[in-house]
C-alpha atoms as a PDB file:
ATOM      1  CA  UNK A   1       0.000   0.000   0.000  1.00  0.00           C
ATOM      2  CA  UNK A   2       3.246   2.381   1.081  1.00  0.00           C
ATOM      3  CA  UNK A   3       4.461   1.785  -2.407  1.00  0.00           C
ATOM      4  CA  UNK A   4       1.379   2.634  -4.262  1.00  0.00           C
ATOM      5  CA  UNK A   5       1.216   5.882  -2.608  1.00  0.00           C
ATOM      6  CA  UNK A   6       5.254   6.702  -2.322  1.00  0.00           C
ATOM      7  CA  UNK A   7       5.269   6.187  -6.271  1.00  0.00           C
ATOM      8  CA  UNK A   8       2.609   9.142  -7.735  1.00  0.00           C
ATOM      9  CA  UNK A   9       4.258  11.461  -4.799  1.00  0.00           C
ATOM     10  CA  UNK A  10       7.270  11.352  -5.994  1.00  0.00           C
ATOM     11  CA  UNK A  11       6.284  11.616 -10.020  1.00  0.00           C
ATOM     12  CA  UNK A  12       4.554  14.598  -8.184  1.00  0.00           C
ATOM     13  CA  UNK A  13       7.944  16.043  -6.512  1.00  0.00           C
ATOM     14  CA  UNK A  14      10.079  15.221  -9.710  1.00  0.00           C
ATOM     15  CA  UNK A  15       7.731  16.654 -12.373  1.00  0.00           C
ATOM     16  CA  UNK A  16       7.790  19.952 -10.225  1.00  0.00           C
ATOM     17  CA  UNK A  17      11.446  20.365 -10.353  1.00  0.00           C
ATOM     18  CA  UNK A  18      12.845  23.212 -12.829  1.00  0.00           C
ATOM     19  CA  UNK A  19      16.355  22.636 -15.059  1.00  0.00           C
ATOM     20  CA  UNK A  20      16.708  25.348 -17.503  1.00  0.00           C
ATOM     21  CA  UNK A  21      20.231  25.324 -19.406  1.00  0.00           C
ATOM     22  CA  UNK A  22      21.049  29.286 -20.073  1.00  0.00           C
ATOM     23  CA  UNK A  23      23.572  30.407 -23.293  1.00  0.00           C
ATOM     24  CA  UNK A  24      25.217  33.520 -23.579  1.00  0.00           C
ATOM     25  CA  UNK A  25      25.024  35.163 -26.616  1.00  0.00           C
ATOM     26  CA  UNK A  26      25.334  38.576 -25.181  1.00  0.00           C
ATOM     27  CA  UNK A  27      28.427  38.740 -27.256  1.00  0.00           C
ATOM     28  CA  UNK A  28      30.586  39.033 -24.387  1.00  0.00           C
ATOM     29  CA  UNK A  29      31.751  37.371 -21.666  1.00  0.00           C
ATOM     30  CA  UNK A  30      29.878  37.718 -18.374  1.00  0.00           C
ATOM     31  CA  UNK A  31      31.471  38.420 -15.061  1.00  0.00           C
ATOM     32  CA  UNK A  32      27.984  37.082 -13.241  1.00  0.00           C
ATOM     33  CA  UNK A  33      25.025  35.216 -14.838  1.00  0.00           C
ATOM     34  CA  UNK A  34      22.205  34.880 -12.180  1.00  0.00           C
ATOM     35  CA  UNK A  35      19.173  32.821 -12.632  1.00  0.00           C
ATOM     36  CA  UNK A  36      16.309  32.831 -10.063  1.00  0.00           C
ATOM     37  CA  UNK A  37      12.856  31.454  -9.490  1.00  0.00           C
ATOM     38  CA  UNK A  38      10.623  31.812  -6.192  1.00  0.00           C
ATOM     39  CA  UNK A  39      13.009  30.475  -3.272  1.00  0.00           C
ATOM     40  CA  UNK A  40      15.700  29.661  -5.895  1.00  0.00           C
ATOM     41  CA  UNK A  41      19.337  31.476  -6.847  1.00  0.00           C
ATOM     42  CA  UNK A  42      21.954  30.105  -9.050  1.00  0.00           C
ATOM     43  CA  UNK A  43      25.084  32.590  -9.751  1.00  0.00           C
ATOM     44  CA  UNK A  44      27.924  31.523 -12.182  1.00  0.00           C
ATOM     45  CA  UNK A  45      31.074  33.405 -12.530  1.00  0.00           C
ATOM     46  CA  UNK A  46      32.587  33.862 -15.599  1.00  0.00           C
ATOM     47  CA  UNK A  47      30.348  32.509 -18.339  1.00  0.00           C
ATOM     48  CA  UNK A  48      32.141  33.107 -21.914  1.00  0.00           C
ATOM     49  CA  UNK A  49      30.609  33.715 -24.610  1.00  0.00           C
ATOM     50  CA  UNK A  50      28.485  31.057 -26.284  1.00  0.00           C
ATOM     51  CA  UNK A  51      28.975  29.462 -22.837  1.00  0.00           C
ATOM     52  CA  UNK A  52      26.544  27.078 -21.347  1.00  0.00           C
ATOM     53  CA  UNK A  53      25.298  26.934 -17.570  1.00  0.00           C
ATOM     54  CA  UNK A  54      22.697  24.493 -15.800  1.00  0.00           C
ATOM     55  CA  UNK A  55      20.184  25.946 -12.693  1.00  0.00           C
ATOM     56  CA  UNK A  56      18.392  23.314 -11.063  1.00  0.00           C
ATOM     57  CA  UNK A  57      16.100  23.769  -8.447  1.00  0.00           C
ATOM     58  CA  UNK A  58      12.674  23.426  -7.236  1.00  0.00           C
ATOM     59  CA  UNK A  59      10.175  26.650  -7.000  1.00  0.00           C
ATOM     60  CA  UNK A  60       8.887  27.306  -3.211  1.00  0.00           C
ATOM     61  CA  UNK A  61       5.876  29.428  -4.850  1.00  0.00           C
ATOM     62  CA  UNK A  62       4.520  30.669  -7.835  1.00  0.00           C
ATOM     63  CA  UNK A  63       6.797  33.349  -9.974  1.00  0.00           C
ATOM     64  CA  UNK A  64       8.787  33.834 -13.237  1.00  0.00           C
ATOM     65  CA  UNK A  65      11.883  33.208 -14.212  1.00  0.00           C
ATOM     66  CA  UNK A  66      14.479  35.954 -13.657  1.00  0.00           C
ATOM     67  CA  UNK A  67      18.025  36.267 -15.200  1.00  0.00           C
ATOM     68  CA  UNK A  68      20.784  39.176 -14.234  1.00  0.00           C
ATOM     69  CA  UNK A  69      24.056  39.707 -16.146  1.00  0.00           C
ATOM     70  CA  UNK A  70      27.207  41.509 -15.012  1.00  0.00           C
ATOM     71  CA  UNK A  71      29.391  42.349 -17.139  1.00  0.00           C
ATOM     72  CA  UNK A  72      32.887  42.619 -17.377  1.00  0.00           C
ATOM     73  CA  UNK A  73      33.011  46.486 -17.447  1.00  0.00           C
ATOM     74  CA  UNK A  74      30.595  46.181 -14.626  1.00  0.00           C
ATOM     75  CA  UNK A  75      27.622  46.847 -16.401  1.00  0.00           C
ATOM     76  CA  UNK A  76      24.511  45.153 -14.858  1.00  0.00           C
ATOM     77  CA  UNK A  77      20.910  44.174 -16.323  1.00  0.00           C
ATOM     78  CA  UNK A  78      18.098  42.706 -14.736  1.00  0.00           C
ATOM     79  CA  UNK A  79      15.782  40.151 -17.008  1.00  0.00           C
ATOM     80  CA  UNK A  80      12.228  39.356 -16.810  1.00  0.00           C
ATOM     81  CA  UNK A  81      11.805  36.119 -18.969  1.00  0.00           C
ATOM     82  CA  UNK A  82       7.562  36.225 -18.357  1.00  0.00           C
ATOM     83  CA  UNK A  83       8.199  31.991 -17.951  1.00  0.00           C
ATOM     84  CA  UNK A  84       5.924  31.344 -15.146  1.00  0.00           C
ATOM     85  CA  UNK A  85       7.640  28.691 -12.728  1.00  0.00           C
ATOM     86  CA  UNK A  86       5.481  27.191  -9.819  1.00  0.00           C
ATOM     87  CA  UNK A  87       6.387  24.073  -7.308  1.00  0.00           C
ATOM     88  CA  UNK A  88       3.982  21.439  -9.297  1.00  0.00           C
ATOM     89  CA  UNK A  89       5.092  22.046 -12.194  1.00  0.00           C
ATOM     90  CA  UNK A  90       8.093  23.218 -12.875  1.00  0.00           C
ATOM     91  CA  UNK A  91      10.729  24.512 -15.540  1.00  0.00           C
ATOM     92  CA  UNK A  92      12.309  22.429 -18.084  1.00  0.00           C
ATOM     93  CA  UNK A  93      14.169  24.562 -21.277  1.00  0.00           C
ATOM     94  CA  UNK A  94      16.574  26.187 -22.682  1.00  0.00           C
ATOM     95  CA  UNK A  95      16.847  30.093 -21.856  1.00  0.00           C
ATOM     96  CA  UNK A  96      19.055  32.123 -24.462  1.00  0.00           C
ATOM     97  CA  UNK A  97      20.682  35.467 -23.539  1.00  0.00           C
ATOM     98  CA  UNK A  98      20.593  37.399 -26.704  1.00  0.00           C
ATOM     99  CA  UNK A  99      22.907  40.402 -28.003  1.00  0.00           C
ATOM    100  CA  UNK A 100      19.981  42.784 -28.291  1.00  0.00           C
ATOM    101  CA  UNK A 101      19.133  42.339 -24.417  1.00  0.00           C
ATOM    102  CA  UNK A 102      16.224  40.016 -24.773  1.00  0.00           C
ATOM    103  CA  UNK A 103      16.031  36.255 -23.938  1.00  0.00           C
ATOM    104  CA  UNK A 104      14.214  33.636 -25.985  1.00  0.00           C
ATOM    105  CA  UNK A 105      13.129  30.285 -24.420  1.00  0.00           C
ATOM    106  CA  UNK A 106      12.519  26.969 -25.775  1.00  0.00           C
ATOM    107  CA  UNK A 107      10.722  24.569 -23.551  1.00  0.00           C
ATOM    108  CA  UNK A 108      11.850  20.886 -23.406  1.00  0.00           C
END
């Protein structure tokens, strides 16, 4: 009976996980790439260009998806995505950090 029950909670739990992959193609290398989603932070240093990073987490509420650059020559941006993240179900993609300041998202 434990099993029946243990297995659907935790396709539950799993599903609502988020993994999105983010690129740079700013152009330029980034001193700080931040990604974060309701109770979630990820920071990576150094992120060349074309360079690839992975945030994994799990959402503590609903929210969207949120991704700051610094730049080398200190420059900073703050990016609204409009990807709505929540704890059931999650964020699975790839988010893109384009040259003209935007970023394009392709779910998996």
């Amino acid at each position: 009976m434990l099993i029946l029950v243990a297995i659907p909670a935790l396709g539950i739990y799993v599903s609502g996980r988020t993994r999105v992959v983010l690129v740079n193609e700013t152009g330029r290398e980034l001193r700080v790439l931040t990604a974060r989603i309701p109770g979630e932070e990820c920071v990576f240093e150094r992120v060349p260009v074309h360079g690839r990073v992975a945030c994994q987490g799990r959402a503590n509420g609903d929210g969207d998806l949120f991704v700051g650059l610094e730049f080398t020559d200190g420059g900073k941006v703050q990016l609204g995505t409009g990807a709505f993240v929540n704890p059931l179900f999650g964020l699975r993609g790839v988010a893109t950090v384009n040259a003209d300041g935007g970023v394009s998202l392709e779910w998996d």
